[in-house]
Protein backbone atom coordinates (compact mmCIF):
# COMPACT_ATOMS: atom_id res chain seq x y z
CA UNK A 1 -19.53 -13.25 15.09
CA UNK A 2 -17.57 -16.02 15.13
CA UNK A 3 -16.56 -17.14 18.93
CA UNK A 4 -12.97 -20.23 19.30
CA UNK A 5 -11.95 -21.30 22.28
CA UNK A 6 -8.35 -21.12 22.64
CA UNK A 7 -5.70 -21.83 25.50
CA UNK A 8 -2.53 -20.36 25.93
CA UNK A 9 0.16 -21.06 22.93
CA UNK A 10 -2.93 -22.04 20.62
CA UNK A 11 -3.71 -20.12 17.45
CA UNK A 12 -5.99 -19.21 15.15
CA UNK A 13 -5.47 -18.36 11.01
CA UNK A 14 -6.94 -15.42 9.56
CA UNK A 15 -6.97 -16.00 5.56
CA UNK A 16 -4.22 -17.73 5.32
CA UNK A 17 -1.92 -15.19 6.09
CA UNK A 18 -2.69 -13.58 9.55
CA UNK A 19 -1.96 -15.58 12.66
CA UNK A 20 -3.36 -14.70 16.39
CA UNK A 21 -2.00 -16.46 19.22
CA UNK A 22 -3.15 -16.52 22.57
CA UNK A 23 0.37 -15.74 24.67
CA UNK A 24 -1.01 -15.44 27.80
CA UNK A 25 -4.25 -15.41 30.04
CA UNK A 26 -4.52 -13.54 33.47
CA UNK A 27 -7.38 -12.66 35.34
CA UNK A 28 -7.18 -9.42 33.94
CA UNK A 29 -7.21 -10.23 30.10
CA UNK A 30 -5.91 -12.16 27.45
CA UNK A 31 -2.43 -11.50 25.57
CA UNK A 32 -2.55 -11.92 22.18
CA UNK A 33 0.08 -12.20 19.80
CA UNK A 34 -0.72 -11.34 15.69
CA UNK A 35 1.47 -12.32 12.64
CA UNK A 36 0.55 -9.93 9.89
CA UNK A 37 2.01 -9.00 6.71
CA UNK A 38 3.23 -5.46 6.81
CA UNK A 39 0.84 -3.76 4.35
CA UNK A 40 -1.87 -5.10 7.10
CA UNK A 41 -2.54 -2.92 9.23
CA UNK A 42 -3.47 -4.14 13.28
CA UNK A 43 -5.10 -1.95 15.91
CA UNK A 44 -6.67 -1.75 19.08
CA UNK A 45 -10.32 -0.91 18.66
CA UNK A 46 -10.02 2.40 20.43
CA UNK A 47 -7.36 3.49 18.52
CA UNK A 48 -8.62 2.90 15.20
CA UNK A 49 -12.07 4.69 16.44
CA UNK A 50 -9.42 7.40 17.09
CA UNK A 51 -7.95 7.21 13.68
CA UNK A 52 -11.07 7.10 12.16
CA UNK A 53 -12.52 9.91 13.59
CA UNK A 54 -9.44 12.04 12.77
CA UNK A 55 -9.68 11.07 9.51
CA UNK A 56 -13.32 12.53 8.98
CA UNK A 57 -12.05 16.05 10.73
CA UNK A 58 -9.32 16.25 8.31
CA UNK A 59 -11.53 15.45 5.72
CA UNK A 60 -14.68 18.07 6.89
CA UNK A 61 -14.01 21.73 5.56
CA UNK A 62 -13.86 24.14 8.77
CA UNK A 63 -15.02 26.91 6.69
CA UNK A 64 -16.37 27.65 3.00
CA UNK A 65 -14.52 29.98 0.61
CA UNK A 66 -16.09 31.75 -1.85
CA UNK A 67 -14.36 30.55 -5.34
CA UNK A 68 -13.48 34.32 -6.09
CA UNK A 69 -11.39 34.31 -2.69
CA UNK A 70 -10.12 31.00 -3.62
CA UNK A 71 -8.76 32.02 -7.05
CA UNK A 72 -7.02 35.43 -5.28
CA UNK A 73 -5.51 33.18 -2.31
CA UNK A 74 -4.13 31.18 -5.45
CA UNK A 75 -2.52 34.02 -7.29
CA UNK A 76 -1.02 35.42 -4.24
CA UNK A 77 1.08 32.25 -3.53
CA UNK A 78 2.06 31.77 -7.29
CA UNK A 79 5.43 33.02 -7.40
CA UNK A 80 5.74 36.29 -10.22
CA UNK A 81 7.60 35.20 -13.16
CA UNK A 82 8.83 37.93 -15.36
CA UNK A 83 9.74 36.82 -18.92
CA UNK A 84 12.65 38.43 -21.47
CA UNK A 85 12.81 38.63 -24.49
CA UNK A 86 16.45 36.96 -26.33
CA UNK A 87 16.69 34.55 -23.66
């Protein structure tokens, strides 16, 4: 880990392209400000444990299906299409 000292209004430069700066210290915690290109995305730790962990239940199976039930749950939600002849 890489530890800067900083005081308030300094930053730092994250490859090139990021910028943190330190807005404000009080003896509760430290306000930082980050400059990110849109397609980056910028979380608090808890909330991207949160989003992680969300995106492993979505991504678990709740419950096995045999293939055979599967392939009938399949049919029953294709819609019937009847075909005629001459058309």
């Amino acid at each position: 880990m890489l530890v800067i000292t900083r005081k308030s209004g300094e930053s730092l430069v994250i490859n090139g392209n990021i910028e943190v700066t330190v807005v404000g210290i009080t003896k509760d915690g430290v306000r930082l400000g980050i400059e990110a290109p849109r397609d980056i995305q910028v979380h608090r730790r808890e909330v991207f444990e949160a989003i992680a962990e969300a995106n492993r239940a979505a991504a678990t199976p709740t419950q096995k299906m045999p293939m055979q039930d599967a392939a009938a749950l399949l049919r029953a939600q294709t819609p019937k299409v009847r075909l005629t002849k001459g058309r």
